[in-house]
PDB file of N, CA and C in Angstrom:
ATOM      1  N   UNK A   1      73.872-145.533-192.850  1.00  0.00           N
ATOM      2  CA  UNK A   1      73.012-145.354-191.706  1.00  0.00           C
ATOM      3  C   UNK A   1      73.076-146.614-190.838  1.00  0.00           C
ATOM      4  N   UNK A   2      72.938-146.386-189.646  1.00  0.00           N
ATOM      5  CA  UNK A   2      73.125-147.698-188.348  1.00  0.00           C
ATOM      6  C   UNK A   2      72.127-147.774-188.513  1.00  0.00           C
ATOM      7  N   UNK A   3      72.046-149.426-188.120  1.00  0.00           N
ATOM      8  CA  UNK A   3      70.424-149.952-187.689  1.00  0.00           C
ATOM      9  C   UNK A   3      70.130-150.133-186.127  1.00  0.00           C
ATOM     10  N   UNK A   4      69.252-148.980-186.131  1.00  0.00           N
ATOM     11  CA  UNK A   4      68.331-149.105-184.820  1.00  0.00           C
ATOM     12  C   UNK A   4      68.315-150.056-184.274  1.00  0.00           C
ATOM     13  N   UNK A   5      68.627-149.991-182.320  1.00  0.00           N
ATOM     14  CA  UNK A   5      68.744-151.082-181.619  1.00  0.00           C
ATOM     15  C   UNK A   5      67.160-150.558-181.152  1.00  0.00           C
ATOM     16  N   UNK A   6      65.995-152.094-181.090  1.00  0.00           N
ATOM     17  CA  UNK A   6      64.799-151.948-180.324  1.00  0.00           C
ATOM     18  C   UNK A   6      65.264-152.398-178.940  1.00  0.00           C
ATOM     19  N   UNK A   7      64.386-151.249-178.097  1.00  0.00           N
ATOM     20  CA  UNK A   7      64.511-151.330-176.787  1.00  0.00           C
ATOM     21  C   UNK A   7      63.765-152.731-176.440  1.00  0.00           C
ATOM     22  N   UNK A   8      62.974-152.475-176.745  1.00  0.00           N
ATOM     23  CA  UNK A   8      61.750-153.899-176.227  1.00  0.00           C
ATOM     24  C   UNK A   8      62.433-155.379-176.523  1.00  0.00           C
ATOM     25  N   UNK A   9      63.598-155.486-178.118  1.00  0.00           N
ATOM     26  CA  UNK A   9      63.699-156.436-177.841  1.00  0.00           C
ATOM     27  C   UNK A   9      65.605-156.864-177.362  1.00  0.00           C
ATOM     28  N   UNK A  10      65.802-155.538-177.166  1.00  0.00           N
ATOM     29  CA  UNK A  10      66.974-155.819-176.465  1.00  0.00           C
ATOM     30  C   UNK A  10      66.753-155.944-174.680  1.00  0.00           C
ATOM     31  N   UNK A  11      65.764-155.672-174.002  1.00  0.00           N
ATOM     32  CA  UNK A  11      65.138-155.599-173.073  1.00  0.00           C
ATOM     33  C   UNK A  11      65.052-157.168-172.458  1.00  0.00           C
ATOM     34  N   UNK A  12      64.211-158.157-173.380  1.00  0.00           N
ATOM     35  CA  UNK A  12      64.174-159.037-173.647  1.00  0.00           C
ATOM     36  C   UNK A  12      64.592-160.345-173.811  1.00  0.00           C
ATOM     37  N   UNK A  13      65.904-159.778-174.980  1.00  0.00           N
ATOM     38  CA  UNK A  13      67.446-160.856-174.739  1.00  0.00           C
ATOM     39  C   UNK A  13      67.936-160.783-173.490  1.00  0.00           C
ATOM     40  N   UNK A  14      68.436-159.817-172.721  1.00  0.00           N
ATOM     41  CA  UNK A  14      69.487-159.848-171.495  1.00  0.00           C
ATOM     42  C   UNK A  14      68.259-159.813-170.487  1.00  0.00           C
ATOM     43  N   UNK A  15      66.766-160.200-170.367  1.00  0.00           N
ATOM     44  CA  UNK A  15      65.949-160.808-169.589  1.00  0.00           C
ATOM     45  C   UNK A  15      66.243-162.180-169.528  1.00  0.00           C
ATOM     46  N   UNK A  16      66.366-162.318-170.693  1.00  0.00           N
ATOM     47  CA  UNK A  16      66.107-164.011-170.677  1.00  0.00           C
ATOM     48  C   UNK A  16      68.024-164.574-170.299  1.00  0.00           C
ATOM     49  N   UNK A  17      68.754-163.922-170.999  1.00  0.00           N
ATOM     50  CA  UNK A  17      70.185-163.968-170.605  1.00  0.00           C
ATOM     51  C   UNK A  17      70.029-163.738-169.027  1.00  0.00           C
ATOM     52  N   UNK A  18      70.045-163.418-168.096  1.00  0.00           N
ATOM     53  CA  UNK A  18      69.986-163.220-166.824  1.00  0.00           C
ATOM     54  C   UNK A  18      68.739-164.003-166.087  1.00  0.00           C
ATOM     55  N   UNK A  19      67.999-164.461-166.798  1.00  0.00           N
ATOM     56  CA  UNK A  19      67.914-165.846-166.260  1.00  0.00           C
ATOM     57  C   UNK A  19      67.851-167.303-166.279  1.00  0.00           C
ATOM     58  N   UNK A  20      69.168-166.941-167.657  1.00  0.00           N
ATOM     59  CA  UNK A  20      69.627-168.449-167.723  1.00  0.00           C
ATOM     60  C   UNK A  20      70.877-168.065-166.695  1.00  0.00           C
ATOM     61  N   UNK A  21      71.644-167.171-166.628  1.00  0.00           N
ATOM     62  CA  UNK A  21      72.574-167.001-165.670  1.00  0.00           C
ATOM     63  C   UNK A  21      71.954-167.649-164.480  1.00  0.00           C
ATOM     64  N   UNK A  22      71.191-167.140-163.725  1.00  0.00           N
ATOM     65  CA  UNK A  22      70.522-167.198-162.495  1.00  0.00           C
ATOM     66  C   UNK A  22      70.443-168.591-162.289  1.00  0.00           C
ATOM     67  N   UNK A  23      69.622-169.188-163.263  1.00  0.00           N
ATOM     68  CA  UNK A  23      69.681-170.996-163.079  1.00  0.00           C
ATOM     69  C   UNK A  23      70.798-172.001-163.487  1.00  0.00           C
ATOM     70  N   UNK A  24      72.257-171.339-163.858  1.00  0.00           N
ATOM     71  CA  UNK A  24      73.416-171.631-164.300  1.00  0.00           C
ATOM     72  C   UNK A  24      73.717-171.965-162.507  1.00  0.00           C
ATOM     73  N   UNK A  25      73.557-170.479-162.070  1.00  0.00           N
ATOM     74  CA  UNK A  25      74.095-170.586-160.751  1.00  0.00           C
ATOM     75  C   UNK A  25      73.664-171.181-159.395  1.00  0.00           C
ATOM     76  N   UNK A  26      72.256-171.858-160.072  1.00  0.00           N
ATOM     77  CA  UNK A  26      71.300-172.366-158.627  1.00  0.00           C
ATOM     78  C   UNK A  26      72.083-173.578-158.906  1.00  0.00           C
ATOM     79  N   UNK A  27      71.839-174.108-160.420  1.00  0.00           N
ATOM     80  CA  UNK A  27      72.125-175.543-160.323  1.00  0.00           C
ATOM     81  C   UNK A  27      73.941-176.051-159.534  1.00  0.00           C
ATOM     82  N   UNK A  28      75.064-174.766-160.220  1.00  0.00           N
ATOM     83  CA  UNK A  28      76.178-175.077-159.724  1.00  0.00           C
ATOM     84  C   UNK A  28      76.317-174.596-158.367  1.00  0.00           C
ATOM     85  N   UNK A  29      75.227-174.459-157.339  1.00  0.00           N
ATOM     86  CA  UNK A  29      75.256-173.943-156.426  1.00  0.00           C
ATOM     87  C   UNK A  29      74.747-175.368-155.581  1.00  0.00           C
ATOM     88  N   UNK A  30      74.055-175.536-155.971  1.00  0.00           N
ATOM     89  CA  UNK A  30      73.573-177.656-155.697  1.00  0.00           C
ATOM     90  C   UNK A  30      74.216-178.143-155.684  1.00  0.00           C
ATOM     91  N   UNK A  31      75.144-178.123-156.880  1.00  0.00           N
ATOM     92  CA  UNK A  31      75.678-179.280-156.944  1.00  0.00           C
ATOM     93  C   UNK A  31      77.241-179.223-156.413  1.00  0.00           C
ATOM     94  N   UNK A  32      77.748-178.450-155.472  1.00  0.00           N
ATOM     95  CA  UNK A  32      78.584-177.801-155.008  1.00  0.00           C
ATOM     96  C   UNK A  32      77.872-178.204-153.333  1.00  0.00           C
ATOM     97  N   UNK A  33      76.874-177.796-152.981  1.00  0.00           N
ATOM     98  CA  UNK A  33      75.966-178.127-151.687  1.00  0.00           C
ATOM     99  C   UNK A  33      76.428-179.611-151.314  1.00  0.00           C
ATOM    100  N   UNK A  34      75.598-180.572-152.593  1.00  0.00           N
ATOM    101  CA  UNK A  34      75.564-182.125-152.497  1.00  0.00           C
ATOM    102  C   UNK A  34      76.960-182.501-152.336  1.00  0.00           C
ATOM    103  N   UNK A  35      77.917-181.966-152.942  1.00  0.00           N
ATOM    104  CA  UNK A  35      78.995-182.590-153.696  1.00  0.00           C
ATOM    105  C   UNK A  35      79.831-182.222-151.558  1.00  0.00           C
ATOM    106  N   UNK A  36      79.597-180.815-151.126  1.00  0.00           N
ATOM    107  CA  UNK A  36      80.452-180.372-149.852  1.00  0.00           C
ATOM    108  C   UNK A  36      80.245-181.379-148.803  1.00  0.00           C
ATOM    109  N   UNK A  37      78.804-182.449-149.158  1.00  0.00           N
ATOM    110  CA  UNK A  37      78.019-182.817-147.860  1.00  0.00           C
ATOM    111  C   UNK A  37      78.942-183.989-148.370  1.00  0.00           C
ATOM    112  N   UNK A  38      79.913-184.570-149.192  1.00  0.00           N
ATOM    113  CA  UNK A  38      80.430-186.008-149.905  1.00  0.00           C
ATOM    114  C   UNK A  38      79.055-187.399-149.923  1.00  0.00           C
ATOM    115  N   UNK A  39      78.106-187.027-150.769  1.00  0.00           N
ATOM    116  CA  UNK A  39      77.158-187.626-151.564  1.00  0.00           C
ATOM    117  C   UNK A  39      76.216-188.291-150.027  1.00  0.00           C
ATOM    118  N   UNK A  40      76.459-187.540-148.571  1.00  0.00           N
ATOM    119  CA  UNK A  40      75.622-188.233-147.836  1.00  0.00           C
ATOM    120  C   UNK A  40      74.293-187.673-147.638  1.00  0.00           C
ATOM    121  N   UNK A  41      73.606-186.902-148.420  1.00  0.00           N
ATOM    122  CA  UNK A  41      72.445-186.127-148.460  1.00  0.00           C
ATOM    123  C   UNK A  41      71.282-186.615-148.428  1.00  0.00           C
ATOM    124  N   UNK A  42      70.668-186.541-147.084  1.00  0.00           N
ATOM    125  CA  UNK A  42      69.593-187.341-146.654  1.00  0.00           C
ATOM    126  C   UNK A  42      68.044-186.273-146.754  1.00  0.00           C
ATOM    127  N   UNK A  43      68.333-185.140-147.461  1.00  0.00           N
ATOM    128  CA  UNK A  43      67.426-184.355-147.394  1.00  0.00           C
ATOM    129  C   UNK A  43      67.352-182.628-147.885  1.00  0.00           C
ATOM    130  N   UNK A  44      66.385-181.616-147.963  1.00  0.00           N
ATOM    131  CA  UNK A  44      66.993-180.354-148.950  1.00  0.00           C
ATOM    132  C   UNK A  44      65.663-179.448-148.786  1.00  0.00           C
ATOM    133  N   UNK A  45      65.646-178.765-148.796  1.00  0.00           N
ATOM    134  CA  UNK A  45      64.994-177.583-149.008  1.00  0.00           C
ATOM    135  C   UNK A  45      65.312-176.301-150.098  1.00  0.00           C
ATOM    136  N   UNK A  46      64.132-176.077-151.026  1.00  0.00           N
ATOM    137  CA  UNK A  46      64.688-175.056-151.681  1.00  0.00           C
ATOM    138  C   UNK A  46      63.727-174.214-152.079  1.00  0.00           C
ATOM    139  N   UNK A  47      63.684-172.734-152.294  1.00  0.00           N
ATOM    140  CA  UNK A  47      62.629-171.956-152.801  1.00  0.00           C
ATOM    141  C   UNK A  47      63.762-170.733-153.814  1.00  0.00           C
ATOM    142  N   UNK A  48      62.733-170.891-154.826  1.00  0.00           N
ATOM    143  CA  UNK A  48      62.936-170.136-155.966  1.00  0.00           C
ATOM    144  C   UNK A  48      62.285-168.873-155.790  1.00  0.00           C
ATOM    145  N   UNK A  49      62.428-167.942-156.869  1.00  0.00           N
ATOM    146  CA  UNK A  49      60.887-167.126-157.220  1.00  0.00           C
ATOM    147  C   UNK A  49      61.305-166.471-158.530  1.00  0.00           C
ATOM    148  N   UNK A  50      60.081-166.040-158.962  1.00  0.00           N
ATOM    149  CA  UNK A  50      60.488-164.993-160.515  1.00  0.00           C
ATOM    150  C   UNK A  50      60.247-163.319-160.548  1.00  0.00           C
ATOM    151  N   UNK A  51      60.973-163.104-161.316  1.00  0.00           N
ATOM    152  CA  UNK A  51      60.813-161.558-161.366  1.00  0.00           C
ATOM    153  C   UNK A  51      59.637-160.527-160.794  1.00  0.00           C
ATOM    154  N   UNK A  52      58.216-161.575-160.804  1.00  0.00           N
ATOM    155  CA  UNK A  52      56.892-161.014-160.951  1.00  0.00           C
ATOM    156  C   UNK A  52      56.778-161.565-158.871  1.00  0.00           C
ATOM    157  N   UNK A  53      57.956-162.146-158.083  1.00  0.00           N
ATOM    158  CA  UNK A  53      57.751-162.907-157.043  1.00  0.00           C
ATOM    159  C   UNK A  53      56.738-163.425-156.592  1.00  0.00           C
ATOM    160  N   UNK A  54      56.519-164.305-157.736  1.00  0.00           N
ATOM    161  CA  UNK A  54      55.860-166.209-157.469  1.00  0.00           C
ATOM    162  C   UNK A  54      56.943-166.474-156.763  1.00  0.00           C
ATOM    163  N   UNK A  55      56.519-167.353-156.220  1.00  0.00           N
ATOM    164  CA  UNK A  55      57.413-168.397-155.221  1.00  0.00           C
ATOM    165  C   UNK A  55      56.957-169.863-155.744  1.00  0.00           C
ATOM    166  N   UNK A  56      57.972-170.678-155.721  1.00  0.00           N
ATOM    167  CA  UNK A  56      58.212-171.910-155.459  1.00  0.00           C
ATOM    168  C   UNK A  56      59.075-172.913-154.527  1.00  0.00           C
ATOM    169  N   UNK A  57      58.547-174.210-153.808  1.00  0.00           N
ATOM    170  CA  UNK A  57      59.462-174.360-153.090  1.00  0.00           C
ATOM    171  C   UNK A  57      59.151-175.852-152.947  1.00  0.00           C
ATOM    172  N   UNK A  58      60.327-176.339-152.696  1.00  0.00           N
ATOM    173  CA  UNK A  58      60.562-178.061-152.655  1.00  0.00           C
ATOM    174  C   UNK A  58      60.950-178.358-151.493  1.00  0.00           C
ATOM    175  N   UNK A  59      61.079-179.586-151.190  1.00  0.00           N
ATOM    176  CA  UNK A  59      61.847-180.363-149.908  1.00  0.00           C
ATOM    177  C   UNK A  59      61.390-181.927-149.453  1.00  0.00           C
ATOM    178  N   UNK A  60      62.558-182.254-149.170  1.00  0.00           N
ATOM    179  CA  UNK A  60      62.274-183.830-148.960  1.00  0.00           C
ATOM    180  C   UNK A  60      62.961-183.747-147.554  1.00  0.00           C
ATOM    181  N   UNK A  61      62.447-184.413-146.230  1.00  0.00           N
ATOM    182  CA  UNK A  61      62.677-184.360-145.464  1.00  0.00           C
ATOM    183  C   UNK A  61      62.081-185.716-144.775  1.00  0.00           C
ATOM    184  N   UNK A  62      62.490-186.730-145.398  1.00  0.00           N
ATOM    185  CA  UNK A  62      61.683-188.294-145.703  1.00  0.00           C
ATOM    186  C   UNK A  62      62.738-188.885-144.358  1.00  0.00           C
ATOM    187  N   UNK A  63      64.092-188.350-144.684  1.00  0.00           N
ATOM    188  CA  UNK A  63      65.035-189.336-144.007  1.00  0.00           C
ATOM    189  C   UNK A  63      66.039-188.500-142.835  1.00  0.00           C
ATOM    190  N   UNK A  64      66.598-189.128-142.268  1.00  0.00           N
ATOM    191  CA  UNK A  64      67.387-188.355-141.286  1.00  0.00           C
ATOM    192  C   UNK A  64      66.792-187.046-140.040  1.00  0.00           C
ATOM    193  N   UNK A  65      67.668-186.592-139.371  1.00  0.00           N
ATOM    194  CA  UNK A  65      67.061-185.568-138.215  1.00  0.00           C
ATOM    195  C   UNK A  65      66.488-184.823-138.125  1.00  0.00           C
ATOM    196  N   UNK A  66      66.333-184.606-139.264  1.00  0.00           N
ATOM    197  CA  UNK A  66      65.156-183.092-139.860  1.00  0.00           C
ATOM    198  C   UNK A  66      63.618-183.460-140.257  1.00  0.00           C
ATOM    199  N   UNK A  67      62.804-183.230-139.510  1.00  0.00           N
ATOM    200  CA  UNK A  67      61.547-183.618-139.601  1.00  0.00           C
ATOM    201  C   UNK A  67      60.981-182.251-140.782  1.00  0.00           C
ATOM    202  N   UNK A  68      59.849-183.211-141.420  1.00  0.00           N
ATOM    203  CA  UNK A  68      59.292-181.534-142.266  1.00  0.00           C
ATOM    204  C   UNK A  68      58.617-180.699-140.958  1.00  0.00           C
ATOM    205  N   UNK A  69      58.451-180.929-139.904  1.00  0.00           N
ATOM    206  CA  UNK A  69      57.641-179.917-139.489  1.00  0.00           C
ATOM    207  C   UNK A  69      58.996-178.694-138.886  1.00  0.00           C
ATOM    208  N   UNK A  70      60.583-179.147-139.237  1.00  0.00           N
ATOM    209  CA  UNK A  70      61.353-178.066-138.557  1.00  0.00           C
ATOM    210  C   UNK A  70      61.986-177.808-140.163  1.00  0.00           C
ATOM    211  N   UNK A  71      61.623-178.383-141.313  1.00  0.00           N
ATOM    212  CA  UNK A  71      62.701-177.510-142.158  1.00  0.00           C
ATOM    213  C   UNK A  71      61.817-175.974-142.431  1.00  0.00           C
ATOM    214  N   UNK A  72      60.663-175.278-141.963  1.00  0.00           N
ATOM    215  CA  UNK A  72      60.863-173.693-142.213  1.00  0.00           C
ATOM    216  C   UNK A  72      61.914-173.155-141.253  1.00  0.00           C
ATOM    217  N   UNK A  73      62.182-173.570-139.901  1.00  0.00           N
ATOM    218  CA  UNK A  73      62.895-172.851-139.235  1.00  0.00           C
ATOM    219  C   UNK A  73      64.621-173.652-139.258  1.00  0.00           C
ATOM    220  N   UNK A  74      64.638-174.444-139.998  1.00  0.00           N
ATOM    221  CA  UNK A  74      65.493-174.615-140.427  1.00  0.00           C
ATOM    222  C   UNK A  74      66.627-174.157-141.208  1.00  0.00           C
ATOM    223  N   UNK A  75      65.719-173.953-142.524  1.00  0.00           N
ATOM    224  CA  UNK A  75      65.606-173.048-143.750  1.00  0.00           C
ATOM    225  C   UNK A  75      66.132-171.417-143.260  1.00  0.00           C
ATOM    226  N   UNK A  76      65.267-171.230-142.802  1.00  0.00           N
ATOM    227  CA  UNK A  76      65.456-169.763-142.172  1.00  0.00           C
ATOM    228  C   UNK A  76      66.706-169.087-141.448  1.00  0.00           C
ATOM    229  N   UNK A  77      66.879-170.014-140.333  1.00  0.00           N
ATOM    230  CA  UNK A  77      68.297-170.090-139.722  1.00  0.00           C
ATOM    231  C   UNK A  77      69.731-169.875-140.495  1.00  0.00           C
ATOM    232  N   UNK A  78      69.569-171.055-141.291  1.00  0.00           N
ATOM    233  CA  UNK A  78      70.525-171.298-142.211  1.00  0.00           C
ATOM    234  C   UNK A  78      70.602-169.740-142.994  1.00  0.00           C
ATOM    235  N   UNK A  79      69.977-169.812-143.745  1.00  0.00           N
ATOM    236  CA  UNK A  79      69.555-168.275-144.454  1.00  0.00           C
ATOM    237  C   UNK A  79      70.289-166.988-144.068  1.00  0.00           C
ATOM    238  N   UNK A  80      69.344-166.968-142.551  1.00  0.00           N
ATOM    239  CA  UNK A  80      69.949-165.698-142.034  1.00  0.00           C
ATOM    240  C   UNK A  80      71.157-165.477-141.221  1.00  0.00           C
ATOM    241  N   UNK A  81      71.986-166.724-141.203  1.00  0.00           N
ATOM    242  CA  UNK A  81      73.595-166.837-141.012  1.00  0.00           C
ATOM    243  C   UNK A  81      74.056-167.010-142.420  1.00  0.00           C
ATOM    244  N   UNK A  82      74.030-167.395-143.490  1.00  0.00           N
ATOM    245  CA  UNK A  82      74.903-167.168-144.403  1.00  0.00           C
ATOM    246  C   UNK A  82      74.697-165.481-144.691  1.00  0.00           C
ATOM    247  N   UNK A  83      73.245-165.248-145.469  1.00  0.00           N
ATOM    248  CA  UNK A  83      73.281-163.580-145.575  1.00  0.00           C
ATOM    249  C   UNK A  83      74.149-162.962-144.381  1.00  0.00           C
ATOM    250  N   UNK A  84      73.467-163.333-143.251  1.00  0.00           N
ATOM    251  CA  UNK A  84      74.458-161.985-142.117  1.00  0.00           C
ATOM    252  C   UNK A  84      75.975-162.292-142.731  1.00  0.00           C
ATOM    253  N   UNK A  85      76.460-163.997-143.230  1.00  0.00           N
ATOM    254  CA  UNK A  85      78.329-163.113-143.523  1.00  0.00           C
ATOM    255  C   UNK A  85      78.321-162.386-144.262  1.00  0.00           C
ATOM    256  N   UNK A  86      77.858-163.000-145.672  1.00  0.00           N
ATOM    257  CA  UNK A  86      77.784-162.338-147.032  1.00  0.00           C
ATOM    258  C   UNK A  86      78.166-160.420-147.066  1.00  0.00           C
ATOM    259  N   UNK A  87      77.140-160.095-145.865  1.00  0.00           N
ATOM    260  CA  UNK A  87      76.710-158.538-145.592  1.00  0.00           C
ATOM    261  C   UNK A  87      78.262-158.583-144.795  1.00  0.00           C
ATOM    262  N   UNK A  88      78.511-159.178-143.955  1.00  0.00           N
ATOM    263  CA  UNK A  88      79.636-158.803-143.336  1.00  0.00           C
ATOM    264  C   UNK A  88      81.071-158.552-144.580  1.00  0.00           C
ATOM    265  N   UNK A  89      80.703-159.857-145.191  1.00  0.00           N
ATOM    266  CA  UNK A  89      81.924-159.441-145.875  1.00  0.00           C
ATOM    267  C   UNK A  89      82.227-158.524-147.207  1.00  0.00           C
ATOM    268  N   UNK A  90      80.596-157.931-147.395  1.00  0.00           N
ATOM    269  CA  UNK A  90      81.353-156.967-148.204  1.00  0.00           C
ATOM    270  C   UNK A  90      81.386-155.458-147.288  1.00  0.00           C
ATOM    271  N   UNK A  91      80.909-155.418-146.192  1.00  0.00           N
ATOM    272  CA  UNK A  91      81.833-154.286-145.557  1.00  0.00           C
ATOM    273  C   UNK A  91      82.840-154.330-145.223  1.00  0.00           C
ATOM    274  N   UNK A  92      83.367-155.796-145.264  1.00  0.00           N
ATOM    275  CA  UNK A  92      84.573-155.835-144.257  1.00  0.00           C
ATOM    276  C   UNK A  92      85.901-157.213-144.700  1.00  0.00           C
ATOM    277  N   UNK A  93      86.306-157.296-145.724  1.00  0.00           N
ATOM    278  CA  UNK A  93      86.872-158.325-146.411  1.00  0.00           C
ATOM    279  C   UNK A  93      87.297-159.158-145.989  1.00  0.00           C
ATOM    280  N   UNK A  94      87.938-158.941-144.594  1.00  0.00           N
ATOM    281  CA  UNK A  94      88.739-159.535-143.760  1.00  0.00           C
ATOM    282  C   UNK A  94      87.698-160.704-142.636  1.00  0.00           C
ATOM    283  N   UNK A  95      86.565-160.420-142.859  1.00  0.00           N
ATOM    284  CA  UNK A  95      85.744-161.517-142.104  1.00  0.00           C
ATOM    285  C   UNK A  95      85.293-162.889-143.002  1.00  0.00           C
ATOM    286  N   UNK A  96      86.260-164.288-142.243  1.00  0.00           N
ATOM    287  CA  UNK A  96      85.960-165.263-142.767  1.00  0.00           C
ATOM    288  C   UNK A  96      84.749-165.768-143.279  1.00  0.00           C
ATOM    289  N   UNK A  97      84.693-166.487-144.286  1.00  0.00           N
ATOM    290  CA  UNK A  97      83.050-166.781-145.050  1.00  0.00           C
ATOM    291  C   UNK A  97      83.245-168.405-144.020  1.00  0.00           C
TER     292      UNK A  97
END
């Protein structure tokens, strides 16, 4: 006789597996950011959230052209030009990232 897979706690493992993925990919996603800017990073913005969407969000905006009172529309900008390629390019392969 096979032994019964529990839903609840296979549910569980590939919860928690998918979000160590998730923070695998924020961090090599940073450090890929810092590393593109060649270590001159005078500043950052970032917001998280969890499954249940809490939000969290950081930023240092101490030094250089970016005042905190412009990194939301900063943030935002940025945002909604990378998503708009992202969307472009999976309709359309041929549009540069």
């Amino acid at each position: 006789m096979s032994n019964l897979v529990k839903l609840a706690t296979e549910k569980a493992a590939r919860s928690e597996r998918n979000a160590e993925l998730i923070r695998e990919d924020l961090f090599e996603k940073c450090t890929e950011a810092v590393a593109g800017l060649g270590g001159d990073v005078v500043g950052y913005a970032l917001v998280v959230w969890g499954k249940g969407g809490d939000m969290r969000t950081a930023y240092n905006a101490a030094q250089g052209p970016i005042g905190p009172a412009l990194v939301p529309t900063l943030a935002a900008d940025a945002l909604n030009r990378h998503v708009a390629v992202m969307l472009a390019q999976k309709e359309d392969p041929d549009v540069p990232g």
